[in-house]
N, C-alpha and C. Protein backbone atom coordinates (compact mmCIF):
# COMPACT_ATOMS: atom_id res chain seq x y z
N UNK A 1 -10.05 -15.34 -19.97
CA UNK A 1 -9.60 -14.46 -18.91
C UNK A 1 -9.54 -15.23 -17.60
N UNK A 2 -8.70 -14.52 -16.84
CA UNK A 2 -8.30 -15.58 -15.46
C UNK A 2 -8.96 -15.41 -14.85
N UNK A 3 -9.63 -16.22 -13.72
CA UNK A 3 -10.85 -15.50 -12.59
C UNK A 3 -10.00 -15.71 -11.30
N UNK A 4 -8.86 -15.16 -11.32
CA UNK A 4 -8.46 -15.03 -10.02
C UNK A 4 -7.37 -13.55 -9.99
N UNK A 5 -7.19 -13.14 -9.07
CA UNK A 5 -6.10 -12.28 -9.18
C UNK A 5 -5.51 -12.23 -8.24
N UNK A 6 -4.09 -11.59 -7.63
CA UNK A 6 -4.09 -11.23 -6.60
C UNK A 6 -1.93 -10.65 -6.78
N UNK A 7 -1.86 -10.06 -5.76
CA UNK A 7 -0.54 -9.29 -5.99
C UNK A 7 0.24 -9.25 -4.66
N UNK A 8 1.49 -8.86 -4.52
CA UNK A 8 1.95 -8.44 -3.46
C UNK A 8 3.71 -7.73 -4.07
N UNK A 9 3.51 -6.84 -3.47
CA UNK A 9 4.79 -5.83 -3.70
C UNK A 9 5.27 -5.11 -2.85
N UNK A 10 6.63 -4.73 -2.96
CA UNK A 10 7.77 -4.53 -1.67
C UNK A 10 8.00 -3.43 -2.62
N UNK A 11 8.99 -2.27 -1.08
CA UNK A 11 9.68 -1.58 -1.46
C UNK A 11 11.07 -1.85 -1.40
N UNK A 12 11.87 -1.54 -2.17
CA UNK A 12 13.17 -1.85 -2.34
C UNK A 12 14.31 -0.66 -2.01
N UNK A 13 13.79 -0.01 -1.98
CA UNK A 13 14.86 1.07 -2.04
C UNK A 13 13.85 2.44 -0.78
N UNK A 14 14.77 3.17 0.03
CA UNK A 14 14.00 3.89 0.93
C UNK A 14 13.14 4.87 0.21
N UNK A 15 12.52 5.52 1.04
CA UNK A 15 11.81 6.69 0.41
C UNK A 15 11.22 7.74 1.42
N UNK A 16 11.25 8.66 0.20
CA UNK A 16 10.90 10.27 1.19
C UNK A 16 9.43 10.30 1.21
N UNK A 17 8.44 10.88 1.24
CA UNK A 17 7.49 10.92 0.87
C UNK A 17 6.99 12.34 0.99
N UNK A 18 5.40 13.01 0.44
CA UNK A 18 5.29 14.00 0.59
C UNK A 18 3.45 13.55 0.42
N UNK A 19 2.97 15.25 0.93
CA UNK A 19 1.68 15.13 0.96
C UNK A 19 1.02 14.68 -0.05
N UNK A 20 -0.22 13.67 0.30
CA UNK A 20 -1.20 12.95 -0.62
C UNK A 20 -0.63 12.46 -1.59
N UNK A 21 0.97 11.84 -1.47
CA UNK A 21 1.47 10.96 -2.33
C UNK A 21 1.10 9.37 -2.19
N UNK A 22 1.18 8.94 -3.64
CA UNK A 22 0.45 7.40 -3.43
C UNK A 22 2.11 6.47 -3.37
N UNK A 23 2.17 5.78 -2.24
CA UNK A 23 3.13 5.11 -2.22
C UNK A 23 3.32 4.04 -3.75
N UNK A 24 4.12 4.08 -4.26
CA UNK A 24 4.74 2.93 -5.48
C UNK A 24 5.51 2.21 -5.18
N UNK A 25 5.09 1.16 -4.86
CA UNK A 25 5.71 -0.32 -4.04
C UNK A 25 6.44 -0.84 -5.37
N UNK A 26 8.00 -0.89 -5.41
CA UNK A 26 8.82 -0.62 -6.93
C UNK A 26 9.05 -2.20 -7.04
N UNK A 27 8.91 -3.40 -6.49
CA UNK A 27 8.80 -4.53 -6.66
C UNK A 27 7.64 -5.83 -6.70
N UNK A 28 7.34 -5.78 -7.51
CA UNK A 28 6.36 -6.95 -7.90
C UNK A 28 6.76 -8.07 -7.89
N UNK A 29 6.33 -9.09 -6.36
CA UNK A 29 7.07 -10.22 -5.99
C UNK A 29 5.89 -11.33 -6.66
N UNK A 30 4.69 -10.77 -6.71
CA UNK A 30 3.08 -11.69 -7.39
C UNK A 30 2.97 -10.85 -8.00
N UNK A 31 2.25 -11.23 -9.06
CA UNK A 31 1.24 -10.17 -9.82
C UNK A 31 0.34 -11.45 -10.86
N UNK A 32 -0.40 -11.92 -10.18
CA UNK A 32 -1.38 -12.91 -10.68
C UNK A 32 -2.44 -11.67 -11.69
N UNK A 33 -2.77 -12.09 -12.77
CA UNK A 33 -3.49 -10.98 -13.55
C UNK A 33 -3.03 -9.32 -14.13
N UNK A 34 -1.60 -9.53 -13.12
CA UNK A 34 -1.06 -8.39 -13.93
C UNK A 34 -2.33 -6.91 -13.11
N UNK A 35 -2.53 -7.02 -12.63
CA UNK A 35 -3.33 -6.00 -12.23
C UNK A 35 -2.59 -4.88 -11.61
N UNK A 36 -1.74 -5.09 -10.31
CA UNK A 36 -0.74 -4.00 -10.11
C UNK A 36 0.15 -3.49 -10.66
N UNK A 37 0.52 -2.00 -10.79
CA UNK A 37 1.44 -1.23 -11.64
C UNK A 37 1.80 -0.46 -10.83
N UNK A 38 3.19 -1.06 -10.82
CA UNK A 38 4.11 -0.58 -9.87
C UNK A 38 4.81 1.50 -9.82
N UNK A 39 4.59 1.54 -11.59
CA UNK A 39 4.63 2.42 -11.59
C UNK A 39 3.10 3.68 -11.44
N UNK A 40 2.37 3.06 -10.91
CA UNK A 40 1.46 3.97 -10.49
C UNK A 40 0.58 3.63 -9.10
N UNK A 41 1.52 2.38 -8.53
CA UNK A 41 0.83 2.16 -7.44
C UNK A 41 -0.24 1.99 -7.09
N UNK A 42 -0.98 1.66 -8.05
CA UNK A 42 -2.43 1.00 -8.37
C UNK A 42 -2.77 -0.50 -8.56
N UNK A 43 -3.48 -1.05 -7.49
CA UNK A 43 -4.43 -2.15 -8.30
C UNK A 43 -5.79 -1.88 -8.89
N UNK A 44 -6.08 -2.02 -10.17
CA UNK A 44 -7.20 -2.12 -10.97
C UNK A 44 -8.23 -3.33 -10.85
N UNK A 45 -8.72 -3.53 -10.11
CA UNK A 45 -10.10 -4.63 -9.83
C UNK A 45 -10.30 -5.11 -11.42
N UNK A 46 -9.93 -6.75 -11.96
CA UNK A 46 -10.19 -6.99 -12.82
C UNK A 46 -11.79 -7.47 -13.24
N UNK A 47 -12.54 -7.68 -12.41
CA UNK A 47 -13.87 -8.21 -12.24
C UNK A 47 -14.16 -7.90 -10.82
N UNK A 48 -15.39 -8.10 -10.87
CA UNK A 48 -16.34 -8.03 -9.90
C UNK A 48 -15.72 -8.94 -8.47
N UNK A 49 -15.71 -8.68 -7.32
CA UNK A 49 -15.45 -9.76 -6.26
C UNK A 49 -15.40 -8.77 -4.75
N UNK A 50 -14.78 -9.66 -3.74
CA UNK A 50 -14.90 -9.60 -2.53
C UNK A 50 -13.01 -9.89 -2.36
N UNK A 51 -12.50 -8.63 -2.49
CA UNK A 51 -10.90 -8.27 -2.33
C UNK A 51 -10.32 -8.01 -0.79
N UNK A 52 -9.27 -9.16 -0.43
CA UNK A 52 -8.60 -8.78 1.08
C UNK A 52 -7.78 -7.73 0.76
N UNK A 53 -6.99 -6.69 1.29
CA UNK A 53 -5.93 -5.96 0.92
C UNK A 53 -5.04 -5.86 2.44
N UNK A 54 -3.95 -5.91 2.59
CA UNK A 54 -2.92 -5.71 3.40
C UNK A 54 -1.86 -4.54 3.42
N UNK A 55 -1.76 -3.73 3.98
CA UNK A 55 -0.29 -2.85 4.01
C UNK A 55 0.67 -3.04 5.42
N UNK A 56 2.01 -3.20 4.87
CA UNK A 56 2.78 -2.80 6.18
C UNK A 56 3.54 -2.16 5.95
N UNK A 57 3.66 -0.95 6.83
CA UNK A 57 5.09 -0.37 6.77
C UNK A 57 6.42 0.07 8.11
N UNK A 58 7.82 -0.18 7.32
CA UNK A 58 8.58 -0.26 8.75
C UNK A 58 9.43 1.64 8.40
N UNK A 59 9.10 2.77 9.57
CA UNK A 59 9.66 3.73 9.10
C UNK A 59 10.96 3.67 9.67
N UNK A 60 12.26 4.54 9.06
CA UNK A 60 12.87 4.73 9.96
C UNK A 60 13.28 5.46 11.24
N UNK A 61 14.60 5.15 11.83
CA UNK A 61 14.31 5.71 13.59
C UNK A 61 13.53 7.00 13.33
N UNK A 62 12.80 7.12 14.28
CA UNK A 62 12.66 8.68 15.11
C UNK A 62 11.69 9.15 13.68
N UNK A 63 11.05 8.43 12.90
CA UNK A 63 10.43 8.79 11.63
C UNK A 63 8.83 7.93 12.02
N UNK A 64 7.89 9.23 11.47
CA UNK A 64 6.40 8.79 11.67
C UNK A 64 5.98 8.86 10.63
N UNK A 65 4.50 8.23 9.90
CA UNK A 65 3.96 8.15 8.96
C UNK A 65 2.02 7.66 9.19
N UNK A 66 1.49 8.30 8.55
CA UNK A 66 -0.21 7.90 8.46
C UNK A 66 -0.23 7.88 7.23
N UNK A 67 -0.70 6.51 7.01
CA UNK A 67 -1.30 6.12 5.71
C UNK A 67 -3.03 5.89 5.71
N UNK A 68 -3.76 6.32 4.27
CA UNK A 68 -4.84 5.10 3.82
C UNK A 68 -4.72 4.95 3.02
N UNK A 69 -5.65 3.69 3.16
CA UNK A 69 -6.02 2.88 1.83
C UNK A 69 -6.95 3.50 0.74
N UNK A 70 -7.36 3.72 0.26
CA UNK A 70 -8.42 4.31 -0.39
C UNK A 70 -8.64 3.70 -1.74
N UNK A 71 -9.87 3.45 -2.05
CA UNK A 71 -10.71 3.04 -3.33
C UNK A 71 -11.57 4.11 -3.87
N UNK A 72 -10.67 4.39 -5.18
CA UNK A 72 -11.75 5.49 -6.15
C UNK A 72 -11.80 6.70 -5.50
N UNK A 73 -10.19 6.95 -4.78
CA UNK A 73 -10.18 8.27 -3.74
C UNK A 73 -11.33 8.68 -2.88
N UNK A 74 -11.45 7.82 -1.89
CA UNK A 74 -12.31 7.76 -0.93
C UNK A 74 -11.66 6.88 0.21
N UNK A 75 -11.23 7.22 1.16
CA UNK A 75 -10.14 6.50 2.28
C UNK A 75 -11.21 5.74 3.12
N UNK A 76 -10.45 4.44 3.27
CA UNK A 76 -11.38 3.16 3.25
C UNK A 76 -11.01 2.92 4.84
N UNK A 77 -9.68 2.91 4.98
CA UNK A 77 -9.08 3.02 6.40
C UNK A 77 -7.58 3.74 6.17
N UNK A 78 -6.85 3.51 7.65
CA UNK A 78 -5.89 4.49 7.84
C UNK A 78 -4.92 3.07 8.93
N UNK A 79 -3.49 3.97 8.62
CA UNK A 79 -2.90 2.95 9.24
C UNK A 79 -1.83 4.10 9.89
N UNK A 80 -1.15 3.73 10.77
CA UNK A 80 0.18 4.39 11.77
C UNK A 80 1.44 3.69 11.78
N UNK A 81 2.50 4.04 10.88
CA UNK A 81 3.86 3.17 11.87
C UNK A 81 4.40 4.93 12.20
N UNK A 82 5.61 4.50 13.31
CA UNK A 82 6.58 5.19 13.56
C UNK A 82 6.84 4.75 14.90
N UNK A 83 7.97 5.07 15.34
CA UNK A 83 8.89 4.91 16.79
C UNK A 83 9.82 5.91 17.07
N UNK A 84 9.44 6.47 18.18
CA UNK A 84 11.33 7.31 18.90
C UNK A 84 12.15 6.61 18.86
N UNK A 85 13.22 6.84 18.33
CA UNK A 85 14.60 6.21 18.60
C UNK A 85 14.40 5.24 17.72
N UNK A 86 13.55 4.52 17.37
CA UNK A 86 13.86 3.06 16.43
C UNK A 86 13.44 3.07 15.55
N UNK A 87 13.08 2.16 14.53
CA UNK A 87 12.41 1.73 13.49
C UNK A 87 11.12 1.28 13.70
N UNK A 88 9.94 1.92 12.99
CA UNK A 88 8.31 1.99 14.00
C UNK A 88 8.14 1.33 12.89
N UNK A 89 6.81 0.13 13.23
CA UNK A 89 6.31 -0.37 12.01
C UNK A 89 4.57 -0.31 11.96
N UNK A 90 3.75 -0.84 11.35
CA UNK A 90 2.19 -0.91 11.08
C UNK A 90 2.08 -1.57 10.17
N UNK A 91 0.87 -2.10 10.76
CA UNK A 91 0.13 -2.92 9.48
C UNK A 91 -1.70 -2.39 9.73
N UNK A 92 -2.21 -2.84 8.60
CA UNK A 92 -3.96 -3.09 8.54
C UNK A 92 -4.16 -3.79 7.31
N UNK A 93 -5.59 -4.67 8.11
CA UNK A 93 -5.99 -5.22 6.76
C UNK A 93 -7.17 -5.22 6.34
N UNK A 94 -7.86 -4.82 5.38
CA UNK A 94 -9.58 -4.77 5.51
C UNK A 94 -10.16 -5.60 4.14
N UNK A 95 -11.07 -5.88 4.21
CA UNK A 95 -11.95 -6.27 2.98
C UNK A 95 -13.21 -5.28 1.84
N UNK A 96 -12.28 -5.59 0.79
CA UNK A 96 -13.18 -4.27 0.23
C UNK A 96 -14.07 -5.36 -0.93
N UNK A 97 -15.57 -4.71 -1.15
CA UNK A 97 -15.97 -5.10 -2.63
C UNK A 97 -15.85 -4.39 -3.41
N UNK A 98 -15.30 -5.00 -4.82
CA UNK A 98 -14.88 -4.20 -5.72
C UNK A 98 -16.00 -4.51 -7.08
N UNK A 99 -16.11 -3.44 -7.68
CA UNK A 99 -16.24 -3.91 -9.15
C UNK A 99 -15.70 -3.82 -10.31
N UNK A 100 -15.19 -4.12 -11.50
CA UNK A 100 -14.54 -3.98 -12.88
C UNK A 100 -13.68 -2.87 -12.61
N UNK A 101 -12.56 -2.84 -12.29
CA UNK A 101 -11.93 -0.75 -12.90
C UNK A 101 -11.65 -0.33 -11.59
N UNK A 102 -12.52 -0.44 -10.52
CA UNK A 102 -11.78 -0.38 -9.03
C UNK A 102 -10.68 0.08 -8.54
N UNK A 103 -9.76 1.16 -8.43
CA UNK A 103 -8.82 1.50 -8.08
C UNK A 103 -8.22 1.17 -6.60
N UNK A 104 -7.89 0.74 -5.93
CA UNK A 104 -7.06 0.73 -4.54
C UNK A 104 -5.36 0.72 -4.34
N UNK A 105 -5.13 1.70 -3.42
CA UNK A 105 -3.89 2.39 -3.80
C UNK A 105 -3.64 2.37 -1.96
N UNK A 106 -2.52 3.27 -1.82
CA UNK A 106 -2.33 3.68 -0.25
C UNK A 106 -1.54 5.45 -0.85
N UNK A 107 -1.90 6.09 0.16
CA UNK A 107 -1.86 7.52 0.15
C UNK A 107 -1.19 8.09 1.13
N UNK A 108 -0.62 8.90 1.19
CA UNK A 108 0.28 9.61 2.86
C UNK A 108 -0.82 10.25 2.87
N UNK A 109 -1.42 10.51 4.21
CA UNK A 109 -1.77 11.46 4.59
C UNK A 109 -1.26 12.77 4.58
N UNK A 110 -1.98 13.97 4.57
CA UNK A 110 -1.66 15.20 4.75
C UNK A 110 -1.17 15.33 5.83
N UNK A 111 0.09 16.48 6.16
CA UNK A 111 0.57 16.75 7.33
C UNK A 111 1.30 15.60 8.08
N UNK A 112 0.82 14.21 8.28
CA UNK A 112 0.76 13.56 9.27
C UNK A 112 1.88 12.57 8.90
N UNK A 113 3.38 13.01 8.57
CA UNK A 113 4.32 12.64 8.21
C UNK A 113 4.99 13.63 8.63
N UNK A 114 6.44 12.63 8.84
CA UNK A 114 8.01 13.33 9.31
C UNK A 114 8.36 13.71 8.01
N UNK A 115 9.59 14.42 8.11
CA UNK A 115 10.48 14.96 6.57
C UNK A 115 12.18 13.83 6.37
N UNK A 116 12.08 14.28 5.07
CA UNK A 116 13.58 12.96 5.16
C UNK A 116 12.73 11.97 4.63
N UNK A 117 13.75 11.26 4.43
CA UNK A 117 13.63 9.75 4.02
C UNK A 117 13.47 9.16 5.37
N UNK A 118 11.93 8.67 4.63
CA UNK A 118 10.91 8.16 5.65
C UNK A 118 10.62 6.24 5.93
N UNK A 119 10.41 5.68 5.10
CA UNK A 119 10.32 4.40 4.72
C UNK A 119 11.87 3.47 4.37
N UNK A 120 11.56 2.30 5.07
CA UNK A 120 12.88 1.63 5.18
C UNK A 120 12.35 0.58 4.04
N UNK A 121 13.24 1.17 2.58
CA UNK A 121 13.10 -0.18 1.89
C UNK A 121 14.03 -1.29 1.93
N UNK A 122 14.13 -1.86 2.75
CA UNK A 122 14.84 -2.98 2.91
C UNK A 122 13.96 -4.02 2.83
N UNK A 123 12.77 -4.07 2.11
CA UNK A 123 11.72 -5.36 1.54
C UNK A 123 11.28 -5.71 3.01
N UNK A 124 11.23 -4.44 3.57
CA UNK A 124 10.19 -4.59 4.96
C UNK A 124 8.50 -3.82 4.80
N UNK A 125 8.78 -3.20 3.94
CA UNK A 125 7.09 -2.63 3.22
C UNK A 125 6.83 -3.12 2.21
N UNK A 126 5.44 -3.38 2.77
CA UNK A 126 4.37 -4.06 1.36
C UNK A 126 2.97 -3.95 1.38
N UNK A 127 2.38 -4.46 0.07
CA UNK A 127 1.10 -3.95 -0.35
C UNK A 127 1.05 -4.97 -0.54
N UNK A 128 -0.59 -5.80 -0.53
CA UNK A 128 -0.80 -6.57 -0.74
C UNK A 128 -2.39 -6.84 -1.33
N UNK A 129 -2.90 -7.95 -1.90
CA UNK A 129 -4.09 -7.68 -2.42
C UNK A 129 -4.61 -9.67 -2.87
N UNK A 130 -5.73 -9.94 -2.76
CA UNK A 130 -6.04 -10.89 -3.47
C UNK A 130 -7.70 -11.45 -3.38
N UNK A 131 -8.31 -11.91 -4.71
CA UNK A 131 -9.72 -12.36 -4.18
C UNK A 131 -9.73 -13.15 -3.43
N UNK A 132 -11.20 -12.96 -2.62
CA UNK A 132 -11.56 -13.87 -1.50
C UNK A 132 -12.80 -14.59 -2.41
N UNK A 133 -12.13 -16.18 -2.57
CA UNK A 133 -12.86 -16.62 -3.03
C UNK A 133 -14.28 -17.53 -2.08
């Protein structure tokens, strides 16, 4: 088994979003260990370690969005893009310890989103993840 992992994935195509939906970042540009699944927008902690994780997202004009991160549905932190008139963006990055099975995902917040197609996938949003060795 590999003792390293780590991932990073884009969105490709825009998206609407809705309450306490887990964003599914539909392109897997890394996937060292195979750990992210794009179709469930999950990384699974393959072993035990000390995990960086990254999100950015760019919304479109006049479109707001609150995200977290959350591990094992428990919100770890929270992030903000949006702009009047333009294309608003955000990032955060935190360090989580994980063990075996570990879930970390990103979530819309409740309420705290515009309506419409919200997210500009033009491979300007991404998730990101990898051990800190």
């Amino acid at each position: 088994m590999s003792s390293n992992a780590a991932f990073f994935a884009i969105l490709t195509e825009d998206l609407t979003v809705s309450d306490n939906q887990i964003i599914k970042f539909d392109h897997v540009r890394t996937n060292i260990g195979q750990r992210y699944d794009c179709s469930t927008g999950r990384f699974s902690a393959p072993f035990p370690g000390c995990f960086v994780f990254n999100v950015s997202l760019v919304t479109k004009p006049d479109k707001r969005i609150e995200v977290s991160l959350e591990k094992n549905g428990e919100e770890w932190m929270k992030m903000y893009a949006g702009s009047p008139q333009f294309n608003g963006s955000g990032a955060n990055t935190t360090i989580l310890q994980l063990v075996k099975g570990d879930e970390v995902y990103i979530k819309v917040n409740e309420i705290y989103h515009s309506d419409g197609t919200l997210l500009d996938g033009s491979n300007f949003c991404s998730f990101s993840g990898f051990l800190q060795k």
